[in-house]
C-alpha atoms as a PDB file:
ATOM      1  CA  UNK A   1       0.000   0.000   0.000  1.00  0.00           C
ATOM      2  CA  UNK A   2       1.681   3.446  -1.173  1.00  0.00           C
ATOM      3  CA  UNK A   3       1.371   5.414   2.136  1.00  0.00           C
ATOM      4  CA  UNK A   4      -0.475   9.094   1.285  1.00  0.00           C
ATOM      5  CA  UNK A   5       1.414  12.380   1.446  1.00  0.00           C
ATOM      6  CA  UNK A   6       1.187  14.546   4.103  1.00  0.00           C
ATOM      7  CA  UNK A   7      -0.616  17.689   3.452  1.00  0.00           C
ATOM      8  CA  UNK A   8       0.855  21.512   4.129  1.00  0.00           C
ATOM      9  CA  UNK A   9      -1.597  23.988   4.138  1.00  0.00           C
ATOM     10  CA  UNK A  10       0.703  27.312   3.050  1.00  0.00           C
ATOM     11  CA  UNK A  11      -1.435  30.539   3.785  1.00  0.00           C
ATOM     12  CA  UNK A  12       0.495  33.673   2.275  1.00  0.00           C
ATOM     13  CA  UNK A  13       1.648  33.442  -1.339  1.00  0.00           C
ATOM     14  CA  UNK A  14       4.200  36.039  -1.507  1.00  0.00           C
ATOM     15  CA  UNK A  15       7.859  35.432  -1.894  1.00  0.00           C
ATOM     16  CA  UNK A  16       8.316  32.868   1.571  1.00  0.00           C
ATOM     17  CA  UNK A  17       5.134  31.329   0.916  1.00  0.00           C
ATOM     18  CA  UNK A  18       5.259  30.627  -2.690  1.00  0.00           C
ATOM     19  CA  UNK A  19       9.341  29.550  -2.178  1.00  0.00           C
ATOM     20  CA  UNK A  20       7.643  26.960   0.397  1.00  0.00           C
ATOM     21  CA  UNK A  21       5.903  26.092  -1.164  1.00  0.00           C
ATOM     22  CA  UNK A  22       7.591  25.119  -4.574  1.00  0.00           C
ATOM     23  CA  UNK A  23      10.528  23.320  -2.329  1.00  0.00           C
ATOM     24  CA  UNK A  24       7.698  21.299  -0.345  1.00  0.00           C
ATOM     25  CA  UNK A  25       5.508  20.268  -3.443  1.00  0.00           C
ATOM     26  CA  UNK A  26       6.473  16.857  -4.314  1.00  0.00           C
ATOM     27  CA  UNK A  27       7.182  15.891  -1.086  1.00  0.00           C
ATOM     28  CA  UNK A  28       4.154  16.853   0.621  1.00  0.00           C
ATOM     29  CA  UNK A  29       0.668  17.763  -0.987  1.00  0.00           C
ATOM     30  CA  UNK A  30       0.322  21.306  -0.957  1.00  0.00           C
ATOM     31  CA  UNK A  31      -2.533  23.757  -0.341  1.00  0.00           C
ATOM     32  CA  UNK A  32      -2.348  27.320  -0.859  1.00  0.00           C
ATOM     33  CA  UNK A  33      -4.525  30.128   0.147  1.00  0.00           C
ATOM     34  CA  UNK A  34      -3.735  33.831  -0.211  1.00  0.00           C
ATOM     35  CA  UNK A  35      -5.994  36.953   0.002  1.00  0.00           C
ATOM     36  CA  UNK A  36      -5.875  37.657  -3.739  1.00  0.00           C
ATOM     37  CA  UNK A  37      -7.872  35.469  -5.738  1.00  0.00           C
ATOM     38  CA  UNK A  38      -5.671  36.208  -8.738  1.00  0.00           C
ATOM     39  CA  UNK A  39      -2.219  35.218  -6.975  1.00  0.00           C
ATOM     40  CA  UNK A  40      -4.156  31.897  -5.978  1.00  0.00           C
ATOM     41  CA  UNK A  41      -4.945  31.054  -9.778  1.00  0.00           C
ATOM     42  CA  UNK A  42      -1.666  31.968 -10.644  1.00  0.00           C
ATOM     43  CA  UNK A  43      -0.008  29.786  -8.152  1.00  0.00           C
ATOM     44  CA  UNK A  44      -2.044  27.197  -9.564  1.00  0.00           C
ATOM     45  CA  UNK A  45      -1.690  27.522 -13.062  1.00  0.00           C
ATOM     46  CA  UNK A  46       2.314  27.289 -12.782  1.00  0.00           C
ATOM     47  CA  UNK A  47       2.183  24.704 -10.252  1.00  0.00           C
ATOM     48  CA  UNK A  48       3.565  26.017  -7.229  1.00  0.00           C
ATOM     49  CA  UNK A  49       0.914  24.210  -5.302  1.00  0.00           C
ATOM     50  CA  UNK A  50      -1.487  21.356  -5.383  1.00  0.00           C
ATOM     51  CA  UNK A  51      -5.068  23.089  -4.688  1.00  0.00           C
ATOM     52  CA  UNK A  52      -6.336  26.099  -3.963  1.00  0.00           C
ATOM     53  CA  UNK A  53      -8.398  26.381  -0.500  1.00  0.00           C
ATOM     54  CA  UNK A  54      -9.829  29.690   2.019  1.00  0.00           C
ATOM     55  CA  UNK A  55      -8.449  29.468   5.660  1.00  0.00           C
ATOM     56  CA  UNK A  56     -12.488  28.171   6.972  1.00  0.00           C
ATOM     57  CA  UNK A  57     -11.225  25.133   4.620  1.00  0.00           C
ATOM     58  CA  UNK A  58      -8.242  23.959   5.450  1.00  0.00           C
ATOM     59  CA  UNK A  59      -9.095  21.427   7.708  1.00  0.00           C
ATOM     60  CA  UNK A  60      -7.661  18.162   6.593  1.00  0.00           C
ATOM     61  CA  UNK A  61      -3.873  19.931   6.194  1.00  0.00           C
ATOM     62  CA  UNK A  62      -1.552  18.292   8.920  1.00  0.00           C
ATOM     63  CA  UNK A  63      -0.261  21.467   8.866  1.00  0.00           C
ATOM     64  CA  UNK A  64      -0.754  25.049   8.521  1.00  0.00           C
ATOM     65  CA  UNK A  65       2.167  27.267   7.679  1.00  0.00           C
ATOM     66  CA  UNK A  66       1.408  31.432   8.289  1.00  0.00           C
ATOM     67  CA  UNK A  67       3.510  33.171   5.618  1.00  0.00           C
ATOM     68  CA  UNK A  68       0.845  36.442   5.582  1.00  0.00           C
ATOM     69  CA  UNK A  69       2.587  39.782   6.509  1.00  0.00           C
ATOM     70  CA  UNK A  70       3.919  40.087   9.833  1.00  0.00           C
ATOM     71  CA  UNK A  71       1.500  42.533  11.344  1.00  0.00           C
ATOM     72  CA  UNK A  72      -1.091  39.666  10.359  1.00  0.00           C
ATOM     73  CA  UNK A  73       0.242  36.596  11.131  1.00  0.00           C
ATOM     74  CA  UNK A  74      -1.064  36.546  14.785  1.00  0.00           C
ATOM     75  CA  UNK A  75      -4.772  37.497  13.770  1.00  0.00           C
ATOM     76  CA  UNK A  76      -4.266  34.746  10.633  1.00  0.00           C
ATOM     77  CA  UNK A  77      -3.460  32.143  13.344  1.00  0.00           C
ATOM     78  CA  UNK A  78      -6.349  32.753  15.263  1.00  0.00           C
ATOM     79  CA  UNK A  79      -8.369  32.631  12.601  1.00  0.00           C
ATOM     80  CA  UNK A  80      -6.388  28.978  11.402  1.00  0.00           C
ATOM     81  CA  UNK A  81      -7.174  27.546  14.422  1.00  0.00           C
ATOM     82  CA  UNK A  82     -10.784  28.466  14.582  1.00  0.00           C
ATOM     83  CA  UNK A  83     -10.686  26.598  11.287  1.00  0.00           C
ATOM     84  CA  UNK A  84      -8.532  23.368  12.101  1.00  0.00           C
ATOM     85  CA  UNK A  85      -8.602  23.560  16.060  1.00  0.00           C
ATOM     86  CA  UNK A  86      -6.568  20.777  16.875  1.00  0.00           C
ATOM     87  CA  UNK A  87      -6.715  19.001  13.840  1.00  0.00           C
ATOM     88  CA  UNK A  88      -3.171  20.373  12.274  1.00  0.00           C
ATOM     89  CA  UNK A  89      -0.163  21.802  13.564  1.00  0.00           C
ATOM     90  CA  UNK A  90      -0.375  25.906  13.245  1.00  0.00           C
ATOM     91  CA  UNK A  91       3.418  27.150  12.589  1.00  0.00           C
ATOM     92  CA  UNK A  92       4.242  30.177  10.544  1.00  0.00           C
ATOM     93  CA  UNK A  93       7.565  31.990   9.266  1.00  0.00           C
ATOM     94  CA  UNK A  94       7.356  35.387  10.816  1.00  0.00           C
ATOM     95  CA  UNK A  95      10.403  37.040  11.902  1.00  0.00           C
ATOM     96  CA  UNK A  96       9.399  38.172  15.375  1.00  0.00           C
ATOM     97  CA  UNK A  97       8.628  35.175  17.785  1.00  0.00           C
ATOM     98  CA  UNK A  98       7.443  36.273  21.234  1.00  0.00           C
ATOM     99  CA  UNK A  99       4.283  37.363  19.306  1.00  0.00           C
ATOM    100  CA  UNK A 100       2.849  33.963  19.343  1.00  0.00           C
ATOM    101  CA  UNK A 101       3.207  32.868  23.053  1.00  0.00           C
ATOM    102  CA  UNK A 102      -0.128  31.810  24.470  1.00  0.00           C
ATOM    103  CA  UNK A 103      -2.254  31.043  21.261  1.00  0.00           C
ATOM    104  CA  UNK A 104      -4.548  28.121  21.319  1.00  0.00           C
ATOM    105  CA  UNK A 105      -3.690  25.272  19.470  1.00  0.00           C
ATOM    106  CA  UNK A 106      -0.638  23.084  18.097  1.00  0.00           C
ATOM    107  CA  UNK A 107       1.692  26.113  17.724  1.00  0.00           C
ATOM    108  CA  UNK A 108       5.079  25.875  16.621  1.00  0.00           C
ATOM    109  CA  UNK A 109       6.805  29.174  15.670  1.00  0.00           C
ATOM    110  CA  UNK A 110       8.742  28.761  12.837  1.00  0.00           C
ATOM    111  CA  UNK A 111      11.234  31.495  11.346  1.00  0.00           C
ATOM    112  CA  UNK A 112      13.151  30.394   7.663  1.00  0.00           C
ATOM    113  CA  UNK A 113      16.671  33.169   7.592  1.00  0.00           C
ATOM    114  CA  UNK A 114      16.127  33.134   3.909  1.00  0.00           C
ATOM    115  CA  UNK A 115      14.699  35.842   1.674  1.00  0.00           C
ATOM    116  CA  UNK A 116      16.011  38.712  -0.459  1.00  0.00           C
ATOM    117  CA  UNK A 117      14.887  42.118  -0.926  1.00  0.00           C
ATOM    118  CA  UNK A 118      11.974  41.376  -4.095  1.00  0.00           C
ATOM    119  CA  UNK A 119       8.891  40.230  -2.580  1.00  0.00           C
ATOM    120  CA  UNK A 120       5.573  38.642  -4.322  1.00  0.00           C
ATOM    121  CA  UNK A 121       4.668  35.564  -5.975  1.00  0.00           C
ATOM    122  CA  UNK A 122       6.896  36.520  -9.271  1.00  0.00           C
ATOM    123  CA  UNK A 123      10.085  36.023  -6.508  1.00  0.00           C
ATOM    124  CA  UNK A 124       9.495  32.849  -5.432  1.00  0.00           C
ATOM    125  CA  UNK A 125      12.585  30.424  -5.897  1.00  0.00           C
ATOM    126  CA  UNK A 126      12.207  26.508  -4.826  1.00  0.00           C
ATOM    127  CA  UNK A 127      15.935  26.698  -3.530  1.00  0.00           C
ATOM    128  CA  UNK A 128      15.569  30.061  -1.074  1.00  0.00           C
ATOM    129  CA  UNK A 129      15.842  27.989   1.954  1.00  0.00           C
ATOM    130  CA  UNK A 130      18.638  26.026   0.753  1.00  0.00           C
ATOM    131  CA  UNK A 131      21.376  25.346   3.324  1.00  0.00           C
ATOM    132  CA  UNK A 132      19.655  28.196   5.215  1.00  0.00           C
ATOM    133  CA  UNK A 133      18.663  28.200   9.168  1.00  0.00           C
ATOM    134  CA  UNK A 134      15.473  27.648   9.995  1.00  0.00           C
ATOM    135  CA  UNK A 135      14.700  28.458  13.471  1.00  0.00           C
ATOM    136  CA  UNK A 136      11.602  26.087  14.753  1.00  0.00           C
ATOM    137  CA  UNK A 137      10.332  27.712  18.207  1.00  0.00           C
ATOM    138  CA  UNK A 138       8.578  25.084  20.573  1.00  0.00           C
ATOM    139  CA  UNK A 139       5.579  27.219  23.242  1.00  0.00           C
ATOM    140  CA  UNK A 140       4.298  25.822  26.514  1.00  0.00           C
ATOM    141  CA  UNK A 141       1.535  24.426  24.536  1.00  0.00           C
ATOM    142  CA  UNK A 142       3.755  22.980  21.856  1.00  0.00           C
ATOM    143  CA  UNK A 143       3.784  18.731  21.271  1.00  0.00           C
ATOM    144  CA  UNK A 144       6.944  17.373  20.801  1.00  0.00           C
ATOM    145  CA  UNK A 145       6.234  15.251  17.846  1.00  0.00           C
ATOM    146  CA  UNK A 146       4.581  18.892  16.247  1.00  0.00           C
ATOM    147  CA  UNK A 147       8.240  20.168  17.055  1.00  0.00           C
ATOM    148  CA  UNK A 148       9.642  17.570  15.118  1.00  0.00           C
ATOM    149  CA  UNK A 149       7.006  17.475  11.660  1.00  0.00           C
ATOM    150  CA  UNK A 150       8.246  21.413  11.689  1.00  0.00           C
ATOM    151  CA  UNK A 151      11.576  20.560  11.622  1.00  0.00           C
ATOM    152  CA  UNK A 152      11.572  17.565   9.006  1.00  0.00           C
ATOM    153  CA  UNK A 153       9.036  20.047   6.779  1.00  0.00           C
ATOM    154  CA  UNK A 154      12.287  22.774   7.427  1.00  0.00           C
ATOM    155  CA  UNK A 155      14.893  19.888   5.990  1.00  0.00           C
ATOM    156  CA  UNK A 156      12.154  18.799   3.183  1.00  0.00           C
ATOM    157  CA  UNK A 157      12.539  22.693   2.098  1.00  0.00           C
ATOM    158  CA  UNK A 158      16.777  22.482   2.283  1.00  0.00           C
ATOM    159  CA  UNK A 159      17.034  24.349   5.691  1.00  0.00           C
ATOM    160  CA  UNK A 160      19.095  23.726   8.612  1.00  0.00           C
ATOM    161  CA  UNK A 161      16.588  23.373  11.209  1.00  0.00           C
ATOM    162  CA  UNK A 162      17.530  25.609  14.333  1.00  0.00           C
ATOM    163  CA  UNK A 163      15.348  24.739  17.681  1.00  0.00           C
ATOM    164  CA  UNK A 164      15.216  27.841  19.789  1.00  0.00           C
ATOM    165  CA  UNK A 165      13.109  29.545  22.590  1.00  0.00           C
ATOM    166  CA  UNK A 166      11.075  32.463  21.388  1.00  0.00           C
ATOM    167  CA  UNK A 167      13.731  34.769  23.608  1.00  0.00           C
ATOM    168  CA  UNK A 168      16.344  33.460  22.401  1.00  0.00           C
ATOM    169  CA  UNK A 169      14.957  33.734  18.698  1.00  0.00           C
ATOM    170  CA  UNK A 170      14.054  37.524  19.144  1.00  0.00           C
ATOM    171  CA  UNK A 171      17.281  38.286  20.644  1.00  0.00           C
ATOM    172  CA  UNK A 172      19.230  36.572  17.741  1.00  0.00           C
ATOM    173  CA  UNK A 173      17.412  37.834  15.209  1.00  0.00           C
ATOM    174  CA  UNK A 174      17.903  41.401  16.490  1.00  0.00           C
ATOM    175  CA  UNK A 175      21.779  40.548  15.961  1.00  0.00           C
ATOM    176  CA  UNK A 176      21.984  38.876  12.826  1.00  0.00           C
ATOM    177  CA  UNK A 177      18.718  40.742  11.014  1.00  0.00           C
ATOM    178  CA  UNK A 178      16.807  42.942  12.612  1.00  0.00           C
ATOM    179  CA  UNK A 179      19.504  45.717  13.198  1.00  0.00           C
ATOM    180  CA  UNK A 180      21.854  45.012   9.769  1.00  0.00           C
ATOM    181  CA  UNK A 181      18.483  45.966   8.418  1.00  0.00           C
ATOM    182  CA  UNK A 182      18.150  49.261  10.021  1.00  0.00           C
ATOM    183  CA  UNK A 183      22.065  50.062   9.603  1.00  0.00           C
ATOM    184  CA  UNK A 184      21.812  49.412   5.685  1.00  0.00           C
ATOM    185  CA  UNK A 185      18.801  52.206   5.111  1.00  0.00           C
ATOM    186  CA  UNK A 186      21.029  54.516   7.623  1.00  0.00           C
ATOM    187  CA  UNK A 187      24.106  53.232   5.156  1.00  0.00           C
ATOM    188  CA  UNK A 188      22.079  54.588   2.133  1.00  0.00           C
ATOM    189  CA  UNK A 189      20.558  57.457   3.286  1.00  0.00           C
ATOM    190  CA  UNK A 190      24.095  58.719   4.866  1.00  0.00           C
ATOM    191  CA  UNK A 191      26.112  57.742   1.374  1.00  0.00           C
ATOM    192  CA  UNK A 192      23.460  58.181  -1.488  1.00  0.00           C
ATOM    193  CA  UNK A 193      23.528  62.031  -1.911  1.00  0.00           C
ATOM    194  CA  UNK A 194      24.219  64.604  -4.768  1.00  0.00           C
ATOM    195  CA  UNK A 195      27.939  63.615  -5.344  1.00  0.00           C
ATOM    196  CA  UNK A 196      28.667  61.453  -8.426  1.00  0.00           C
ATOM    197  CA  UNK A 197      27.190  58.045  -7.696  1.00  0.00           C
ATOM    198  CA  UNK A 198      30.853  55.852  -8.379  1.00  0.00           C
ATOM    199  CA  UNK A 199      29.235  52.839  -5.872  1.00  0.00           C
ATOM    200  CA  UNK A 200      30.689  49.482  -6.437  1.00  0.00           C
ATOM    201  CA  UNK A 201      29.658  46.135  -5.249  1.00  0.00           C
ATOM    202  CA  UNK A 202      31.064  46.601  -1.732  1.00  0.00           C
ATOM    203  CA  UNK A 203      28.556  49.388  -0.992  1.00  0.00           C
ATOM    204  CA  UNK A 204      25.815  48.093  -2.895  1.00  0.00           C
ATOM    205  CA  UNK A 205      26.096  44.385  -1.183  1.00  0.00           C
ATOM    206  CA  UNK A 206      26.259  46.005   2.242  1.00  0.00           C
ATOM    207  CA  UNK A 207      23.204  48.090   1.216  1.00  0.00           C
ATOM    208  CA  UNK A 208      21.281  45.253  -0.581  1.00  0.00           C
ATOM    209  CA  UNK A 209      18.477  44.463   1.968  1.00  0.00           C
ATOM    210  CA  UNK A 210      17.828  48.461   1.987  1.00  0.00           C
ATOM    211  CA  UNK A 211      15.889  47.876  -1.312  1.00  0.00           C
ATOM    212  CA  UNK A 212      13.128  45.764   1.409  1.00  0.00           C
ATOM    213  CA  UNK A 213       9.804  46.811   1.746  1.00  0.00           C
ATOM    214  CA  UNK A 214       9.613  49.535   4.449  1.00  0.00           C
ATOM    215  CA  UNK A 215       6.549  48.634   5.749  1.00  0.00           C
ATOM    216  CA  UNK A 216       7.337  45.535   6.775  1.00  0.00           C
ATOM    217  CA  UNK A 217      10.392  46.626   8.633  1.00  0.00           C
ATOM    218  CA  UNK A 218       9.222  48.901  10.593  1.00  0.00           C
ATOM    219  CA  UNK A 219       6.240  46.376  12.006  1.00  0.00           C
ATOM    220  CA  UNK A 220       9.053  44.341  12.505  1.00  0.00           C
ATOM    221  CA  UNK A 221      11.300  46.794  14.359  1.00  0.00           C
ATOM    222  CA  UNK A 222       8.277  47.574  16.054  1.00  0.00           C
ATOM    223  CA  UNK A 223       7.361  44.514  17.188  1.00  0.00           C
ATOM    224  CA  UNK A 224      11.225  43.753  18.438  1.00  0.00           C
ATOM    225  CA  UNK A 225      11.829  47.275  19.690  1.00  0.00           C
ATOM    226  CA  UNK A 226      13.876  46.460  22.474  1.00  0.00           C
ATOM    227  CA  UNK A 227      16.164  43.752  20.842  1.00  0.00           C
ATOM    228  CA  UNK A 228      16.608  45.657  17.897  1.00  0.00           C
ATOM    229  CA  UNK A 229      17.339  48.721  20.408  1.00  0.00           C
ATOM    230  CA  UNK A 230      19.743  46.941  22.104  1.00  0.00           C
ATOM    231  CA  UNK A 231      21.758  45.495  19.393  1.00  0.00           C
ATOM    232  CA  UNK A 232      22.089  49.065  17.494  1.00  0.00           C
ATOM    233  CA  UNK A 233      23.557  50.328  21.133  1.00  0.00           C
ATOM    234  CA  UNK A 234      26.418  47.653  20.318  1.00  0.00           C
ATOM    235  CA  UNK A 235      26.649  48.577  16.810  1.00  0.00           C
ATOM    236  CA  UNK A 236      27.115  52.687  17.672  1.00  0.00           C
ATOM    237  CA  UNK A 237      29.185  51.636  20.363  1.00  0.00           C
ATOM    238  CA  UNK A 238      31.608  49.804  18.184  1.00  0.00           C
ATOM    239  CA  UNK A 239      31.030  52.318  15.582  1.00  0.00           C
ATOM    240  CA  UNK A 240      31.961  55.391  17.762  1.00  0.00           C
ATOM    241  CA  UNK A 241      35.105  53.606  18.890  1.00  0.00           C
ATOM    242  CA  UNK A 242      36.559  53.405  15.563  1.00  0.00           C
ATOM    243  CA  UNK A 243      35.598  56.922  14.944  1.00  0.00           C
ATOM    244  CA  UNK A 244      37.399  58.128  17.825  1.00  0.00           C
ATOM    245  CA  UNK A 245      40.573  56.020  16.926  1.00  0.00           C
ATOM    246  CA  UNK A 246      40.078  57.737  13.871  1.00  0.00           C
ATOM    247  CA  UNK A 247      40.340  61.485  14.945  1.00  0.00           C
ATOM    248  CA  UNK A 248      43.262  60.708  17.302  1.00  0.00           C
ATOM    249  CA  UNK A 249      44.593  58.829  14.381  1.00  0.00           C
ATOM    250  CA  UNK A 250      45.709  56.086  16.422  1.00  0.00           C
ATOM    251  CA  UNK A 251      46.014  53.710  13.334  1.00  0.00           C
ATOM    252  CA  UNK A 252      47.504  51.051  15.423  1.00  0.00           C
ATOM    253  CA  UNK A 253      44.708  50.350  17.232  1.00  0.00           C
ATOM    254  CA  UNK A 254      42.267  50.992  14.474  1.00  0.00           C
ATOM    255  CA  UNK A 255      44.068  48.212  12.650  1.00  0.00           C
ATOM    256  CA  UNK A 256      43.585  45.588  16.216  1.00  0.00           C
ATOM    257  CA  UNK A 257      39.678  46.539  16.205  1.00  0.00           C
ATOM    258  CA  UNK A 258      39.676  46.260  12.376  1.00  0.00           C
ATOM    259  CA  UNK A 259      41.568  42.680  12.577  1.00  0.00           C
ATOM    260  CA  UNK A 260      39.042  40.900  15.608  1.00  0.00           C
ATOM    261  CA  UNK A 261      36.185  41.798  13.476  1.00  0.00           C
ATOM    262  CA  UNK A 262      37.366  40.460  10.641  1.00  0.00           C
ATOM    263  CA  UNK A 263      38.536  37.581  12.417  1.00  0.00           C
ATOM    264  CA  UNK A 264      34.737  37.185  14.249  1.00  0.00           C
ATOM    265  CA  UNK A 265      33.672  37.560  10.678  1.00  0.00           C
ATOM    266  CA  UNK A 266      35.316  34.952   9.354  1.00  0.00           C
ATOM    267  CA  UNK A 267      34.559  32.346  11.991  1.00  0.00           C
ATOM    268  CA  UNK A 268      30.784  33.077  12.012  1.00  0.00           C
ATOM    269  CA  UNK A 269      31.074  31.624   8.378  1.00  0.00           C
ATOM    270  CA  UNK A 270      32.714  28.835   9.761  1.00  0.00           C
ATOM    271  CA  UNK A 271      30.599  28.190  12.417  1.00  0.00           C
ATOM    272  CA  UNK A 272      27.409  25.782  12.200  1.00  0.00           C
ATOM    273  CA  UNK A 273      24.836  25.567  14.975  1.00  0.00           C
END
């Protein structure tokens, strides 16, 4: 007897959706629901996902991934689990985690650190989560085996799952994405002026993820204020210390500071979790 695919119910076709989408289909059966009837058909028609169902119809998925925009995605999961109750696991791939503690239901926060500046449907790229972290966030209410499906979905996508505690998530991500976000607009908006635009790919790699939608980031630094708050104290700190080596030209120790972040740099790429 062939045994029957697990179903993924993926709500949010934009680019993280529709990327999970096309990585899962094959291995799972895929359902996909979005709040424009047009990217639903079109997410159809090129095959990105198996059927086409509303949120009040998902019951039947074994799980439920959230991929709507972040200021959503805790209204969306209320909504799932009126839907589902506890039918399916409800996970979703938001980028702020402490936002979910306390929902009814089989919640799993889930967080892929994949993405690019486009957004949309038209983005979407089956390997995006390739070799990518994928941090999988167990609540009180959370079942161990749910833990694990979120985690073997994560691998079925090419990610690295990463099991964290929402704290620990938001704390992270305030590190390694939340504030690099905020210092590449400041980056662009300090450099981009009306001198002769001569930028080559070191500036405009640095400054990349400034192209991102700006209302998502700012939910998002809203809704990890104090994180992100802290980790830009660290960053000005650091920043303020070169600039005062700078002014009492004291080259030799600009060079030490210069040298332990480029070491730190190069061991973070080294480094798996």
């Amino acid at each position: 007897m062939v045994e029957q695919k697990r179903t993924v119910a993926v709500v949010g076709l934009g680019l993280i959706g529709a990327s999970l989408a096309l990585a899962l289909k094959g291995k799972y059966r895929v359902w996909g629901c979005s709040r424009s009837p047009e990217t639903e058909e079109l997410a159809l028609s090129r095959g990105y996902i198996d059927e086409v169902r509303a949120i009040e119809n998902l019951r039947g998925a074994d799980c439920v991934v959230i991929c709507s925009p972040l200021d959503s995605v805790k209204q969306t999961a209320e909504r799932v689990y009126e839907a589902v109750g506890n039918t399916a696991i409800i996970t979703d791939a938001g980028s702020v985690k402490s936002m979910l503690e306390g929902l009814s239901g089989r919640v799993v926060g889930g967080h892929p650190m994949a993405g690019n500046e486009k957004s949309g449907l038209h983005a979407a790229r089956a390997d995006l989560f390739e070799n990518a972290y994928y941090c999988v966030v167990p609540y009180k209410n959370s079942l161990p085996a749910d833990v694990e499906f979120v985690k073997e979905m994560a691998s079925a996508a090419g990610a690295k799952p990463v099991v964290l505690s929402a704290k620990e998530h938001d704390l992270l991500a305030a590190d390694y994405s939340h504030m690099p976000h905020m210092c590449a607009y400041a980056m662009s908006l300090a450099a981009i002026g009306e001198r002769v635009n001569i930028a080559g790919s070191g500036f405009l790699d640095s400054t990349r993820i400034a192209c991102s939608n700006p209302d998502f980031w700012t939910e998002v630094f809203r809704l990890n204020r104090e994180n992100t708050l802290e980790s830009l104290g660290k960053f000005t700190e650091s920043l303020e210390k070169m600039k005062k080596l700078l002014e009492g030209e004291d080259y030799g120790a600009l060079r030490d500071i210069l040298a332990a972040a480029r070491q730190k740099r190069i061991e973070l790429g080294e480094k798996s979790v």
